[in-house]
N, C-alpha and C. Protein backbone atom coordinates (compact mmCIF):
# COMPACT_ATOMS: atom_id res chain seq x y z
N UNK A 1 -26.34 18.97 5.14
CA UNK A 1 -25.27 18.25 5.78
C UNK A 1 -25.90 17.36 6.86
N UNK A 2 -25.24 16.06 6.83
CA UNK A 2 -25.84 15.57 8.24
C UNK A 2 -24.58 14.80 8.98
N UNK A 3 -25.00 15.15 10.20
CA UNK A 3 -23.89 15.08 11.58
C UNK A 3 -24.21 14.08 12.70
N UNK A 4 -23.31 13.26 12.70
CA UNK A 4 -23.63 12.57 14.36
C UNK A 4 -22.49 12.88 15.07
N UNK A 5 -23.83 12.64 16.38
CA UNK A 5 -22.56 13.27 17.32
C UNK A 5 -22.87 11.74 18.63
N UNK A 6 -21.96 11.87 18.89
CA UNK A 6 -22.29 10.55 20.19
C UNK A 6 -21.90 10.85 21.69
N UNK A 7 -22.77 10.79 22.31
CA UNK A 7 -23.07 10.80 23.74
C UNK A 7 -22.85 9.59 24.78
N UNK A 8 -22.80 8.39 23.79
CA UNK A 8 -22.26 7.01 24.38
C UNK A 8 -20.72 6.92 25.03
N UNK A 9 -20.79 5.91 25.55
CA UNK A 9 -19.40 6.23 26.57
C UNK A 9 -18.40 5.54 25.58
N UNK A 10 -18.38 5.30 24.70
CA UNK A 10 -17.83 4.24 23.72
C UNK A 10 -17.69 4.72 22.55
N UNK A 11 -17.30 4.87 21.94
CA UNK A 11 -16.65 5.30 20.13
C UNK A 11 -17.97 4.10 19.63
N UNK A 12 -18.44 4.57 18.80
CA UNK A 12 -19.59 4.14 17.56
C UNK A 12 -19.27 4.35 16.34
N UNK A 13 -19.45 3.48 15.50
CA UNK A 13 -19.38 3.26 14.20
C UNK A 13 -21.24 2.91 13.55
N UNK A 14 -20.79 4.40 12.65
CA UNK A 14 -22.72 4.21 12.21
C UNK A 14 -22.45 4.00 10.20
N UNK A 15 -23.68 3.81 10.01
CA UNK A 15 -24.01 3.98 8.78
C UNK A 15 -24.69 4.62 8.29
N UNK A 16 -25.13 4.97 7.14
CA UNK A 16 -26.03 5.40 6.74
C UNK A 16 -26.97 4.83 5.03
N UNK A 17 -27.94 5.42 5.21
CA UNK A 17 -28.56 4.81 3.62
C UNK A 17 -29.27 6.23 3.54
N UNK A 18 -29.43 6.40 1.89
CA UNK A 18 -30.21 7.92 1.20
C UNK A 18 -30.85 7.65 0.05
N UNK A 19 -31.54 7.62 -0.25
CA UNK A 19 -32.53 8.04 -1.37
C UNK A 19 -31.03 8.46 -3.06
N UNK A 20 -30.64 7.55 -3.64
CA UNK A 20 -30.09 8.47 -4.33
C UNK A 20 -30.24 7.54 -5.84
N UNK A 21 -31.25 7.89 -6.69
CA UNK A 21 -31.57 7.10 -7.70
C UNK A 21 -30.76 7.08 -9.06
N UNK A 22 -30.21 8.56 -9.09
CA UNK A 22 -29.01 8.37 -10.33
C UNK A 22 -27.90 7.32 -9.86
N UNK A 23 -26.98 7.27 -9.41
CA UNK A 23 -26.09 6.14 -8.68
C UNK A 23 -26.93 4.76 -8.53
N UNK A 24 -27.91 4.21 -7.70
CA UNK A 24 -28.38 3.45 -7.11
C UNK A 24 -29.43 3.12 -7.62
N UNK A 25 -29.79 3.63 -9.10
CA UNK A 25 -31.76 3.57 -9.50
C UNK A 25 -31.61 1.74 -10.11
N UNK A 26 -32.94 1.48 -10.23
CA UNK A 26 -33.43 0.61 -11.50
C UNK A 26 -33.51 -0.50 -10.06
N UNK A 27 -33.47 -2.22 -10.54
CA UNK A 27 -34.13 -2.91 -9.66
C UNK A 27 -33.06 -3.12 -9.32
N UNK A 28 -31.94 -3.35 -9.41
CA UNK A 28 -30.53 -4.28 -8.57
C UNK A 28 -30.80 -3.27 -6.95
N UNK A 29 -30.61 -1.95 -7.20
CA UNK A 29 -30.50 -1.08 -6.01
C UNK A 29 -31.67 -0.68 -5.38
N UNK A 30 -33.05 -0.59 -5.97
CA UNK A 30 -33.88 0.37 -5.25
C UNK A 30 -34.12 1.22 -4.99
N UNK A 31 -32.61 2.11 -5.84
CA UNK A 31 -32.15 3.55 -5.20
C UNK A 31 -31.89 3.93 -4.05
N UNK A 32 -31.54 3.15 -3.24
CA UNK A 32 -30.83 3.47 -1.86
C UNK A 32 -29.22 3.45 -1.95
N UNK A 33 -28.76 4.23 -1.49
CA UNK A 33 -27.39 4.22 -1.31
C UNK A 33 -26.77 4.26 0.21
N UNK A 34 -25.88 2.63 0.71
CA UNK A 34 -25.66 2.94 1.91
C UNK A 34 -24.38 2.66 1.84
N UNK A 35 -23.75 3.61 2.68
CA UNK A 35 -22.23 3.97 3.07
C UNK A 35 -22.05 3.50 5.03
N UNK A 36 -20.76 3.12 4.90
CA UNK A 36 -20.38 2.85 6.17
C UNK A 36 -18.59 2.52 6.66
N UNK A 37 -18.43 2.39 7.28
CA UNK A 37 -18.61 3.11 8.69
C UNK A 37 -17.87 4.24 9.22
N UNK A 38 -18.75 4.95 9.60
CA UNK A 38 -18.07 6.37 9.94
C UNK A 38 -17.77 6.12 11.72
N UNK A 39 -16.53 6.18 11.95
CA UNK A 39 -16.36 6.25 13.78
C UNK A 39 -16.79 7.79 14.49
N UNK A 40 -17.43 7.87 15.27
CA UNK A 40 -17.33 8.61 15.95
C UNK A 40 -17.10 8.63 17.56
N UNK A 41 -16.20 9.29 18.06
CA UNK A 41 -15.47 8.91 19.23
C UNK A 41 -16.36 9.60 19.89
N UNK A 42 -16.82 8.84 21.30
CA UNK A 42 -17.36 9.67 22.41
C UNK A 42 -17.11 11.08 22.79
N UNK A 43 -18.32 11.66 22.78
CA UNK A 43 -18.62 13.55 23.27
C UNK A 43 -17.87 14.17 21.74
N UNK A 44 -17.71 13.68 20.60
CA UNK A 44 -17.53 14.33 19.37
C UNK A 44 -18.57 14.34 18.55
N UNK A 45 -18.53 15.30 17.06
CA UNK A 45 -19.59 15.18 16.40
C UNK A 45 -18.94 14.91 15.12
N UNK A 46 -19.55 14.10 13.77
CA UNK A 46 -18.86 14.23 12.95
C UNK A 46 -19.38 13.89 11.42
N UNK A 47 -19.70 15.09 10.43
CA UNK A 47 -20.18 15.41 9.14
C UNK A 47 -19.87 13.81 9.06
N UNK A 48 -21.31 13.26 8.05
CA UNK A 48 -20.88 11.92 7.02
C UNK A 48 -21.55 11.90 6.18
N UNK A 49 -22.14 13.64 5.84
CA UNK A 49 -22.83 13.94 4.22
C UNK A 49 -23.02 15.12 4.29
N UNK A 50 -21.90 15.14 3.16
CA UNK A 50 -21.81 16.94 3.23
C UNK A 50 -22.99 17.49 2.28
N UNK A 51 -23.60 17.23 1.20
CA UNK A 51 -24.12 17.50 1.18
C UNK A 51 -25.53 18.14 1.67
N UNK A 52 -26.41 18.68 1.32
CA UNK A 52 -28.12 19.16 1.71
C UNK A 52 -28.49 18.09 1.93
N UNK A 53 -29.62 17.52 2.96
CA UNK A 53 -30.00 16.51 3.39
C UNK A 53 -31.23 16.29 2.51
N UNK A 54 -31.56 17.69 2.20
CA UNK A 54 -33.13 17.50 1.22
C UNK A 54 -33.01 17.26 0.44
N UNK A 55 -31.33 16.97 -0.22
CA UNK A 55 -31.43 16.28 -1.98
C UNK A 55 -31.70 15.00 -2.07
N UNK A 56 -31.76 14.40 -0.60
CA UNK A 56 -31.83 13.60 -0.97
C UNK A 56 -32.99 12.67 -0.61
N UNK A 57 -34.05 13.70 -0.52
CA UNK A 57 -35.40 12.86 0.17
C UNK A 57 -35.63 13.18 1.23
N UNK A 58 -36.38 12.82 1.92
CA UNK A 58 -36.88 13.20 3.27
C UNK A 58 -36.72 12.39 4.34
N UNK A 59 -36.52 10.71 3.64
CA UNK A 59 -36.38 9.75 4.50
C UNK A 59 -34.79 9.81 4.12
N UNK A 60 -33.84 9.44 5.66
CA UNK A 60 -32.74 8.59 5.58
C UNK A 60 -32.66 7.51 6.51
N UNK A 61 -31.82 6.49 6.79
CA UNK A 61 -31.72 5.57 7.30
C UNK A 61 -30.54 5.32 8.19
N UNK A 62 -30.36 4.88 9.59
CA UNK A 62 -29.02 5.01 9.76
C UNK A 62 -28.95 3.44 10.99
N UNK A 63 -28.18 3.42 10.87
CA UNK A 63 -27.75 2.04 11.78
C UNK A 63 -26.36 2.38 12.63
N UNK A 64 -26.16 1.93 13.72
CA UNK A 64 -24.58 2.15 14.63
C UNK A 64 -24.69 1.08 15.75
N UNK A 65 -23.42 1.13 15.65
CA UNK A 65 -23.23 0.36 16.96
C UNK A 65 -21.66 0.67 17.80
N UNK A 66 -21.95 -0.10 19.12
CA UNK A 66 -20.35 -0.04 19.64
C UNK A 66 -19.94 -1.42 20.05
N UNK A 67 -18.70 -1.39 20.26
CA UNK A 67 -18.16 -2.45 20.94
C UNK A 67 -18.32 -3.12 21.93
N UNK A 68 -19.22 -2.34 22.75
CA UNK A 68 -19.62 -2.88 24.07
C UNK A 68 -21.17 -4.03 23.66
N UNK A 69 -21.48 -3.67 22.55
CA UNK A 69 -22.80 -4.46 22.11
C UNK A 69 -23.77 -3.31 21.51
N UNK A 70 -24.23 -2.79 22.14
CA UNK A 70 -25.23 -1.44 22.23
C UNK A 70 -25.23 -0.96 20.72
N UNK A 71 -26.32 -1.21 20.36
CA UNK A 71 -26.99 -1.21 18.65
C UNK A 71 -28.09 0.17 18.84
N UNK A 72 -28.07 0.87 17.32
CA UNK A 72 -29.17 1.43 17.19
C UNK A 72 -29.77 1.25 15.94
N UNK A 73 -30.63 0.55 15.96
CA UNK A 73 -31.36 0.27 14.66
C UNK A 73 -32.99 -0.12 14.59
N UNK A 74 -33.39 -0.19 13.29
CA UNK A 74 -34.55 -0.01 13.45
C UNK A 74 -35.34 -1.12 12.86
N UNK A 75 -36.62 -0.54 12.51
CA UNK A 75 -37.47 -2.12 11.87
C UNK A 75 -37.05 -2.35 10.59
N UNK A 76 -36.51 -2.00 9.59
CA UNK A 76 -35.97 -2.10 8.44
C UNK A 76 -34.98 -3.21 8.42
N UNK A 77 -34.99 -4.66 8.44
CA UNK A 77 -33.54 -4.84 8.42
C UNK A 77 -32.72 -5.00 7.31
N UNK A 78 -31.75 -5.07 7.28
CA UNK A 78 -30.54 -5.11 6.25
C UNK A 78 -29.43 -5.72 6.53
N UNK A 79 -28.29 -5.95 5.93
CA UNK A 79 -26.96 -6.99 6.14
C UNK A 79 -25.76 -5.58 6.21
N UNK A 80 -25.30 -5.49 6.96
CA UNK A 80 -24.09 -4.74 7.49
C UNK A 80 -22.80 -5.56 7.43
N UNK A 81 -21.27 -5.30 6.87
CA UNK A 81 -20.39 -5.96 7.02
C UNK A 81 -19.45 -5.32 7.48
N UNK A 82 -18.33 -5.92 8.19
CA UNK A 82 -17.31 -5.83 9.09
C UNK A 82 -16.52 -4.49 8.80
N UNK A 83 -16.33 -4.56 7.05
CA UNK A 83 -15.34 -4.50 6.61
C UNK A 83 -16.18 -2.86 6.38
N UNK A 84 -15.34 -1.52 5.83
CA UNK A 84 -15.91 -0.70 5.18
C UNK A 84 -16.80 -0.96 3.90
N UNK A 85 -17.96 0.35 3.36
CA UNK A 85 -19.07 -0.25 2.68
C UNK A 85 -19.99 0.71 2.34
N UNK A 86 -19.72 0.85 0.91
CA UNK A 86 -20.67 1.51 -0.35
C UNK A 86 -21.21 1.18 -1.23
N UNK A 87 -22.16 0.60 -1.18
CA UNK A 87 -22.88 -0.27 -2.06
C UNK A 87 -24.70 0.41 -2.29
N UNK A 88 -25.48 0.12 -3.21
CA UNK A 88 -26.81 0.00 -3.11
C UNK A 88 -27.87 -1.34 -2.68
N UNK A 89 -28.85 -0.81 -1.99
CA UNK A 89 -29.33 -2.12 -1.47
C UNK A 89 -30.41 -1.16 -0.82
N UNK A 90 -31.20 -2.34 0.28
CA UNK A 90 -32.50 -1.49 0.70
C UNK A 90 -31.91 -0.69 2.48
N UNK A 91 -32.60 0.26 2.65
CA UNK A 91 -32.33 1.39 3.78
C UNK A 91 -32.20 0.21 5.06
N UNK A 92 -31.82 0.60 6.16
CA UNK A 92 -32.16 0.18 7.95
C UNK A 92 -32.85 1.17 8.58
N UNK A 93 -32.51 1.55 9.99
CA UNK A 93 -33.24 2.42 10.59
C UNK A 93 -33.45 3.87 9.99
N UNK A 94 -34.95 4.39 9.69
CA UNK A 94 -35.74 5.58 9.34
C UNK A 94 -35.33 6.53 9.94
N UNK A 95 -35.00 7.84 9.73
CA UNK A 95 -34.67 8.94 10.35
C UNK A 95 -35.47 10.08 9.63
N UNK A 96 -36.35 10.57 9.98
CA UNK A 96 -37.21 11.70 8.75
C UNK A 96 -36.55 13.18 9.25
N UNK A 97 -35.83 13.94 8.12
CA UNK A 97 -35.13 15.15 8.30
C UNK A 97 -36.14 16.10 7.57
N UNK A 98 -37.33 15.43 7.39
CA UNK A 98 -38.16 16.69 6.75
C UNK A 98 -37.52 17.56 5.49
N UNK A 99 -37.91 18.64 5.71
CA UNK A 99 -37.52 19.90 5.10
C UNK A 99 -36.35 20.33 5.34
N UNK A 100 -35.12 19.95 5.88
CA UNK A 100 -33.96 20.31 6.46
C UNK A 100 -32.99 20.29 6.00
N UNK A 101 -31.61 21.35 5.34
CA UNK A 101 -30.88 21.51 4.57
C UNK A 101 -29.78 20.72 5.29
N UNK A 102 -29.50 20.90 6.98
CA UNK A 102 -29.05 20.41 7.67
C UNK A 102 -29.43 19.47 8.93
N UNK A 103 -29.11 18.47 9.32
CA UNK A 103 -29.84 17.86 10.45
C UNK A 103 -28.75 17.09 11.68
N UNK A 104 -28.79 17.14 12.79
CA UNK A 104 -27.53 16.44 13.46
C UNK A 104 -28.90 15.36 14.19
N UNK A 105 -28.01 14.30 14.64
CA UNK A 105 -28.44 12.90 15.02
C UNK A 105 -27.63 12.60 16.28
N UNK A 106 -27.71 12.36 17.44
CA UNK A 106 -26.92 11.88 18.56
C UNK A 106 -27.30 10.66 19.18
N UNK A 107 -26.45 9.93 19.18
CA UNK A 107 -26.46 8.78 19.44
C UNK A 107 -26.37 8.58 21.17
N UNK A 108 -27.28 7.98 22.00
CA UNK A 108 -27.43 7.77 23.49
C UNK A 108 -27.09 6.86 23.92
N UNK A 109 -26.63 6.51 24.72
CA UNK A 109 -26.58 4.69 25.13
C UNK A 109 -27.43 4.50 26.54
């Protein structure tokens, strides 16, 4: 399972990308699968893959932001849209969960 939780003074909306090659394989996708946007309201935490984190690789990817501006992302870039979003395409920011069935992520500002 993996969880964010946010510590920002502001409600965040994140994304995520996973390793998932049945859904997402061959060249159009890369096998990445990224989903978005999950809100999470300040000092809450909140599941946005219920599944085992190890099915799905070791690397995931995650991107967020808030309204105030305040981004978290990484050297990977990618195209994010307004609107909600499940599509295949290539990862954003790296998050390595290792060996971990479960992993939580908190977002700082």
């Amino acid at each position: 399972m993996l969880t964010f939780c946010n510590s920002h003074s502001t409600a965040i909306a994140t994304a995520i990308s996973f390793r998932e090659d049945e859904e997402c394989g061959g060249p159009e996708g890369n096998g990445w699968h990224n989903i978005g946007w999950y809100w999470v309201e300040p000092g809450t935490c909140r599941v946005v893959y219920q599944n085992d984190v190890d099915n799905a690789g070791r690397y995931w990817y995650v991107y967020a932001e808030a309204p105030d501006g305040t981004k978290w992302a990484g050297e990977f870039p990618t195209y994010v849209k307004h609107e909600a979003f499940d599509h295949c395409d290539s990862p954003p920011r790296e998050v390595d969960v290792g060996d971990a069935e479960n992993y939580t992520l908190t977002f700082t500002g």
